[in-house]
N, C-alpha and C. Protein backbone atom coordinates (compact mmCIF):
# COMPACT_ATOMS: atom_id res chain seq x y z
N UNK A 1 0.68 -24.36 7.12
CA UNK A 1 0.49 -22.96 7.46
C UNK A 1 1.60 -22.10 6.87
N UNK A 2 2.97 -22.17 6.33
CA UNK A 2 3.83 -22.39 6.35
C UNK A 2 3.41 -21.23 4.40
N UNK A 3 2.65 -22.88 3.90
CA UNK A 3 2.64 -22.38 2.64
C UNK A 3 1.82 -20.70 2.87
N UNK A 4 0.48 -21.04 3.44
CA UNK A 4 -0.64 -19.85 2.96
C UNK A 4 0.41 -18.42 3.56
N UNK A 5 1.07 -18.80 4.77
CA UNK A 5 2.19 -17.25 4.79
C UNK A 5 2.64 -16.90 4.05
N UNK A 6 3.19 -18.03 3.35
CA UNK A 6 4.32 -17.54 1.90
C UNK A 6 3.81 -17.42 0.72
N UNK A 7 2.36 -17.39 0.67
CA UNK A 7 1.46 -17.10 -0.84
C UNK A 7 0.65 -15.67 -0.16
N UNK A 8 0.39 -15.34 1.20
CA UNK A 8 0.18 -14.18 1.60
C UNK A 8 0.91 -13.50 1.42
N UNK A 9 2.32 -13.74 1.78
CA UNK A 9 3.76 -12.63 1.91
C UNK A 9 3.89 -12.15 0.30
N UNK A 10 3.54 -13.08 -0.68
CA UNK A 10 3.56 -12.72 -2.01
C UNK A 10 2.74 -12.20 -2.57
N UNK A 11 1.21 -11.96 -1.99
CA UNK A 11 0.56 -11.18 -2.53
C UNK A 11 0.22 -10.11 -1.89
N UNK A 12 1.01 -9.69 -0.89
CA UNK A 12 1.21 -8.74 -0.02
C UNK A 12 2.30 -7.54 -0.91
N UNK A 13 3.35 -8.37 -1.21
CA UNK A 13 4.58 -7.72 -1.81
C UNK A 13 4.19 -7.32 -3.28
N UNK A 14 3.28 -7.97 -3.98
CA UNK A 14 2.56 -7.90 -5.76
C UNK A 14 1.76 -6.64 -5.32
N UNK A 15 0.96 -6.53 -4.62
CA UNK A 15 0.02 -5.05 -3.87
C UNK A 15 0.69 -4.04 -3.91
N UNK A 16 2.15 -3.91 -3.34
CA UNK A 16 2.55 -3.37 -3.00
C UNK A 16 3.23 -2.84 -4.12
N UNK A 17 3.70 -3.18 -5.30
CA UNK A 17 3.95 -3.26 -6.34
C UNK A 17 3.43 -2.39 -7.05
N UNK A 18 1.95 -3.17 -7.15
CA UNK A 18 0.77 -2.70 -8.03
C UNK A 18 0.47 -0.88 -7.60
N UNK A 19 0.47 -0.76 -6.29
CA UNK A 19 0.41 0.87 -5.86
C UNK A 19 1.57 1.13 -6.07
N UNK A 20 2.48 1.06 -6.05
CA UNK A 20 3.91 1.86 -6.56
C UNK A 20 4.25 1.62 -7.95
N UNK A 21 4.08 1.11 -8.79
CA UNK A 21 3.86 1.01 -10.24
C UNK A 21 3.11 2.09 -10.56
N UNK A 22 1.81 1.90 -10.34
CA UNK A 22 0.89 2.88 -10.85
C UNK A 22 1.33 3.92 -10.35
N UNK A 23 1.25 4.41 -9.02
CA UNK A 23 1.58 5.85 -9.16
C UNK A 23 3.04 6.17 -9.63
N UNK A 24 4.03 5.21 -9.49
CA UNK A 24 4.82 5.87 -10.91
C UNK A 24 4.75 6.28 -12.00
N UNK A 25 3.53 5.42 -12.44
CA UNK A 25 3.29 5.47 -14.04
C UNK A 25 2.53 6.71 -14.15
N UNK A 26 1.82 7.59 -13.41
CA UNK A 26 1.63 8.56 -13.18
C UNK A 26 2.62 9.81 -13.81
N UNK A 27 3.86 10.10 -13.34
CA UNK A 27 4.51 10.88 -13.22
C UNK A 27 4.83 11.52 -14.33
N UNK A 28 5.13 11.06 -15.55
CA UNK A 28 5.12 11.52 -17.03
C UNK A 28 3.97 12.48 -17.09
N UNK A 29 2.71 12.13 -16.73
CA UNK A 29 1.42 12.49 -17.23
C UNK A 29 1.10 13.98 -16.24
N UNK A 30 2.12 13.72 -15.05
CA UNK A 30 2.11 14.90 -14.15
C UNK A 30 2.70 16.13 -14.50
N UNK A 31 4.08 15.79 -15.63
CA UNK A 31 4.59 17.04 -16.32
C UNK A 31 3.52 17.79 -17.12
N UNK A 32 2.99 17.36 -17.43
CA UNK A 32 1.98 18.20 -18.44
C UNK A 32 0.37 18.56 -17.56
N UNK A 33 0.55 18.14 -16.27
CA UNK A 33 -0.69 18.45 -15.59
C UNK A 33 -2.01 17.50 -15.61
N UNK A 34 -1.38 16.07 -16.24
CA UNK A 34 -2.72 15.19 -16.33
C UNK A 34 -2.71 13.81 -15.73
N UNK A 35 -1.71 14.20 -14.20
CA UNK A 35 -1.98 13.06 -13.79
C UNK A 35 -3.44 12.73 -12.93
N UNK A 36 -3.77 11.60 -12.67
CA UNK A 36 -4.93 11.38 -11.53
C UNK A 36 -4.49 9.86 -10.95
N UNK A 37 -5.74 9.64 -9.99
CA UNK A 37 -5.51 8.64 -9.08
C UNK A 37 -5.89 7.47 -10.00
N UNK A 38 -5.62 6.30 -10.45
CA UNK A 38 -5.72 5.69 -10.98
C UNK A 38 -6.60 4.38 -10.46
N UNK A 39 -7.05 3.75 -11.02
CA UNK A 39 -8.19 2.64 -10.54
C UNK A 39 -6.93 1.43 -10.24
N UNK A 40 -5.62 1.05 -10.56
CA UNK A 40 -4.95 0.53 -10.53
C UNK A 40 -4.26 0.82 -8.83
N UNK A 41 -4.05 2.08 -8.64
CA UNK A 41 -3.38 2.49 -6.85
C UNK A 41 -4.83 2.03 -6.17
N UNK A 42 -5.85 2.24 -6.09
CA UNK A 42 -7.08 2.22 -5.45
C UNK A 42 -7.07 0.57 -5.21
N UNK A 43 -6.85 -0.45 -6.42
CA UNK A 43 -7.01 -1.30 -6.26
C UNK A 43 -6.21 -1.94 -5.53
N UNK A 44 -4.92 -1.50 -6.13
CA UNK A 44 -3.90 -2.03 -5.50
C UNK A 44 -3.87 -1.99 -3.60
N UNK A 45 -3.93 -1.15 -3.44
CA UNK A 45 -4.28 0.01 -1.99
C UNK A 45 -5.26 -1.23 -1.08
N UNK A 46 -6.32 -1.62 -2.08
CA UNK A 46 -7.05 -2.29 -1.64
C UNK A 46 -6.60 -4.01 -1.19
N UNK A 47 -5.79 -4.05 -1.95
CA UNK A 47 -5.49 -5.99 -2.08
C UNK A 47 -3.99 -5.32 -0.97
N UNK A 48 -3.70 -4.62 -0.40
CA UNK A 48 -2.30 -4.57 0.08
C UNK A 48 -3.19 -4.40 1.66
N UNK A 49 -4.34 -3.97 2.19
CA UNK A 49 -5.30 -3.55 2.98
C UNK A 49 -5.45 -5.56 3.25
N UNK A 50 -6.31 -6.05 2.55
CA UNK A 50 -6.77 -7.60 2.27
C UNK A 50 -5.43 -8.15 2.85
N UNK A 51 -4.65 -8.19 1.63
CA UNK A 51 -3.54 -9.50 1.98
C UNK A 51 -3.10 -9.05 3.62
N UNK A 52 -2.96 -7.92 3.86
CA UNK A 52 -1.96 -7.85 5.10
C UNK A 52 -3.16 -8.17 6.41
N UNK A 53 -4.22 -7.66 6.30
CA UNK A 53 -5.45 -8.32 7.16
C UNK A 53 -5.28 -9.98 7.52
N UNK A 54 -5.11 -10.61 6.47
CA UNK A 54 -5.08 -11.79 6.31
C UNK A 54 -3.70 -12.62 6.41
N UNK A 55 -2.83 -11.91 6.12
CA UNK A 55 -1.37 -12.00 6.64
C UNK A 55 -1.37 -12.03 8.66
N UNK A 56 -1.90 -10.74 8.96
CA UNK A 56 -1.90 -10.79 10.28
C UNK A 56 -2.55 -11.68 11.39
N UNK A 57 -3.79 -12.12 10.57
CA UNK A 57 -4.16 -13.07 10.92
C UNK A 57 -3.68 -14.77 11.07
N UNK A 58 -3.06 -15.03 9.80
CA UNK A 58 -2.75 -16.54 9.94
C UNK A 58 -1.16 -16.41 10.39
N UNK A 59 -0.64 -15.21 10.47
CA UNK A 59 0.37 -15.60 11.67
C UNK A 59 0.39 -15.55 12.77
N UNK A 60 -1.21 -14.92 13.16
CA UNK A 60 -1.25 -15.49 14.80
C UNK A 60 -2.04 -16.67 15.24
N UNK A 61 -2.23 -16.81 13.89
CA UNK A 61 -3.22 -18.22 14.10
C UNK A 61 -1.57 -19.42 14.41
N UNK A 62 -0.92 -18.81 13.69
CA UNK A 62 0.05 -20.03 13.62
C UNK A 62 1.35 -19.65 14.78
N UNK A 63 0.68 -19.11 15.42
CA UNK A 63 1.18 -19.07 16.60
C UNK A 63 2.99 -17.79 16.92
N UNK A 64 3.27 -17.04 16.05
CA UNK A 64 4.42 -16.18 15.31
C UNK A 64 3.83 -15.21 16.13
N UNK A 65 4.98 -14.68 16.67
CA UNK A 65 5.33 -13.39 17.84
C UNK A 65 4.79 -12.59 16.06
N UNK A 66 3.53 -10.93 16.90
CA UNK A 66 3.47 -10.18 16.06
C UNK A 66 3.98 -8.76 16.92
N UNK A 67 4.65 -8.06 15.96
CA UNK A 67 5.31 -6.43 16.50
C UNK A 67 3.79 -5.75 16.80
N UNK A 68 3.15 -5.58 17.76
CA UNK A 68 1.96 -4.92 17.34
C UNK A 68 1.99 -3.47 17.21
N UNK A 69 2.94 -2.88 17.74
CA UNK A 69 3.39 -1.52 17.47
C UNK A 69 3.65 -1.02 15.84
N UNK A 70 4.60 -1.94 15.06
CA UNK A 70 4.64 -1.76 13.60
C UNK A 70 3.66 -1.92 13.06
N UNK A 71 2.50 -3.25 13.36
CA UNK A 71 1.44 -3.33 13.00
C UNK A 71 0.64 -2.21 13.01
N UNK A 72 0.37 -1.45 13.82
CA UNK A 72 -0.31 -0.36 14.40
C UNK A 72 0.23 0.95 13.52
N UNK A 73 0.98 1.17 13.40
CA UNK A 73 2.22 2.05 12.13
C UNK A 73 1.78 1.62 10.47
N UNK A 74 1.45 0.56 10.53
CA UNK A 74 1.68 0.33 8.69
C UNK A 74 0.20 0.40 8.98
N UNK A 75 -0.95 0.12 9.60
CA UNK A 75 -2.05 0.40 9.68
C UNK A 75 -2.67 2.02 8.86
N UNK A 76 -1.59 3.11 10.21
CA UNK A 76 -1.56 3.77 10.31
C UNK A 76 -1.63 5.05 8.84
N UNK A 77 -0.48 4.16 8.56
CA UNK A 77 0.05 4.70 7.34
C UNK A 77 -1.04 4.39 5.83
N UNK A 78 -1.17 2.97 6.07
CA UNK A 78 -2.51 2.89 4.92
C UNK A 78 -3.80 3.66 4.94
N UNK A 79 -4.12 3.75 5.93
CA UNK A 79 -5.22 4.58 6.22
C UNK A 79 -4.97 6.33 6.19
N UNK A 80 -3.78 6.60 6.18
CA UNK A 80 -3.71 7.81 5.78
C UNK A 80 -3.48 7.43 3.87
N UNK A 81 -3.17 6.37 3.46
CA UNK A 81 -3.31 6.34 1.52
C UNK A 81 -4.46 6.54 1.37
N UNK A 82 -5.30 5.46 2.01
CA UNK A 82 -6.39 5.21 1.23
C UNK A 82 -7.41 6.66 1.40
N UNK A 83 -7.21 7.37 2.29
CA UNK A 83 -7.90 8.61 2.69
C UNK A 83 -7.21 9.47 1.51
N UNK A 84 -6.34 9.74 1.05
CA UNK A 84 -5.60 10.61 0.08
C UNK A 84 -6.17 9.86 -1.25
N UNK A 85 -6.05 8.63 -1.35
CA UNK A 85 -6.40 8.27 -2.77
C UNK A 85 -8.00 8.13 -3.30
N UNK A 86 -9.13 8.32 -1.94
CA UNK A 86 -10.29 8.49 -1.87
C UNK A 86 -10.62 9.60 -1.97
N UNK A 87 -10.17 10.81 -1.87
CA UNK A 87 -10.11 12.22 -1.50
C UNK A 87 -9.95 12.74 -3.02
N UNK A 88 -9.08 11.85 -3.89
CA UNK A 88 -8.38 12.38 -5.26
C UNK A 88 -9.21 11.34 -6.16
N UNK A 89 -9.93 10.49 -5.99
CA UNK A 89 -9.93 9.67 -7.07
C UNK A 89 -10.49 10.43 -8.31
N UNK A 90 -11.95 11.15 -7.67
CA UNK A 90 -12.93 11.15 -8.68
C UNK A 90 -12.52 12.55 -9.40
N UNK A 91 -11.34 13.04 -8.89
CA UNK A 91 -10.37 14.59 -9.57
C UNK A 91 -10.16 14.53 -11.22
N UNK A 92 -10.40 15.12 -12.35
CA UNK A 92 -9.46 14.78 -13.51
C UNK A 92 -8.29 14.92 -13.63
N UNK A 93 -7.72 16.04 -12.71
CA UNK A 93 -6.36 16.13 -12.77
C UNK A 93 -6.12 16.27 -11.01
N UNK A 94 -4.93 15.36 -10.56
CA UNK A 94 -4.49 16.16 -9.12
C UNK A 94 -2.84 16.26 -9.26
N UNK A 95 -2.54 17.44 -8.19
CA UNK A 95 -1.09 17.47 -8.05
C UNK A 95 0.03 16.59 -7.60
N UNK A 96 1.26 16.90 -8.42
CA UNK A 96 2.30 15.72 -8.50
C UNK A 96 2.53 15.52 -7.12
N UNK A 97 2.16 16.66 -6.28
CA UNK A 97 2.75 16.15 -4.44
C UNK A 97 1.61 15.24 -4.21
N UNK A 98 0.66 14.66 -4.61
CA UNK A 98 -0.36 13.47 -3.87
C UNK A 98 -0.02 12.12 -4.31
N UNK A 99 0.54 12.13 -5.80
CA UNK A 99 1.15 10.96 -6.31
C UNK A 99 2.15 10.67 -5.46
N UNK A 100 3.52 12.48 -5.41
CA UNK A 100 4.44 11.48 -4.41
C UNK A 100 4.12 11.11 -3.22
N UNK A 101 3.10 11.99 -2.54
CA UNK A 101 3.34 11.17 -0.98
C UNK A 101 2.22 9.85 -1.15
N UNK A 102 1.38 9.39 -1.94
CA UNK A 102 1.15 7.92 -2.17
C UNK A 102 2.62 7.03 -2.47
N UNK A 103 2.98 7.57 -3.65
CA UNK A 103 4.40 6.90 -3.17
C UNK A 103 4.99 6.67 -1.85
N UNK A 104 5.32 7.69 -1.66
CA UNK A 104 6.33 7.90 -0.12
C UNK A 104 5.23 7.47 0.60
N UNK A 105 4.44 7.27 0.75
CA UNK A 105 3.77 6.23 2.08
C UNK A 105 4.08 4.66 1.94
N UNK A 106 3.97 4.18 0.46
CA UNK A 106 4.07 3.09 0.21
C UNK A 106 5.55 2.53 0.50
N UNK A 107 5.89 3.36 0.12
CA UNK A 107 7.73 3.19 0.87
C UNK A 107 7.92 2.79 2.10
N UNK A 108 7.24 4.11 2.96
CA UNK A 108 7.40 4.01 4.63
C UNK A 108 6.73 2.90 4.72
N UNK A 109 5.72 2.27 4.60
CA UNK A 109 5.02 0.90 4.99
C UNK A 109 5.89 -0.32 4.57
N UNK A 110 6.56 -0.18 3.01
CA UNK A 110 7.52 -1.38 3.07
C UNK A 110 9.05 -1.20 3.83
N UNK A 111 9.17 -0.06 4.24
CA UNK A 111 10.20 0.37 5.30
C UNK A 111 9.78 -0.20 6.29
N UNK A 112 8.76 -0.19 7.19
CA UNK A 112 8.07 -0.64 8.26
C UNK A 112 8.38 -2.01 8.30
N UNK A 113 7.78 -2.66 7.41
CA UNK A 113 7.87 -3.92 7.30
C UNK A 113 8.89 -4.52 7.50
N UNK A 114 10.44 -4.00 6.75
CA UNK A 114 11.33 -4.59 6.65
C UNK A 114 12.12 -4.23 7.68
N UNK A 115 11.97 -3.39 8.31
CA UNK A 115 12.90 -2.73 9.55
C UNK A 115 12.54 -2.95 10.88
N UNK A 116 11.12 -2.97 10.88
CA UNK A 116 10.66 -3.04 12.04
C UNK A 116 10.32 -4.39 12.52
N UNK A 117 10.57 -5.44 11.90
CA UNK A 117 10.66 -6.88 12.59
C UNK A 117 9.81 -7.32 12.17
């Protein structure tokens, strides 16, 4: 059980990646007014949604005290991304404040994670 946590925890953290990459990679394209939501944050957004579902699960399968309050918070917080990055996808151009606060959510959730136990 041991392993599938520690190949969850890693594709939890690659997700997490993958949405903060991309909407970095964004930001160049925002000086000139042509950034958008990228199929790369959406996806990413999506496998960080998956792994942590599945994260939460086989550590209570395996018996691991869960914070359900933080749980309930990084929930929280994804579901306010994925509502912003659903809202913007099909845009040609959206503003540099939606990239950052996709960023800055993705932050606060790996803040969550790491702070909150």
């Amino acid at each position: 059980m041991d392993i599938l946590l520690g190949v969850l925890i890693v594709v939890h953290i690659v997700a997490f990646g993958a949405v903060f990459g991309a909407t970095l990679s964004q930001f160049p394209a925002a000086r000139v007014g042509a950034a958008r939501v990228t199929p790369g944050i959406l996806h990413g957004t999506s496998l960080l949604f998956a792994s942590g579902l599945f994260l939460v699960a086989a550590a209570s399968l395996a018996g691991r005290h869960l914070n359900v309050g933080i749980l309930a918070a990084k929930t929280l917080v994804l579901i306010v991304m994925v509502v912003l990055i659903l809202v913007n996808r099909r845009k040609p151009r959206v503003a540099p404040s939606v990239l950052g606060a996709i960023a800055a959510l993705s932050l606060v959730n790996v803040a969550l994670a790491i702070f909150g136990g």
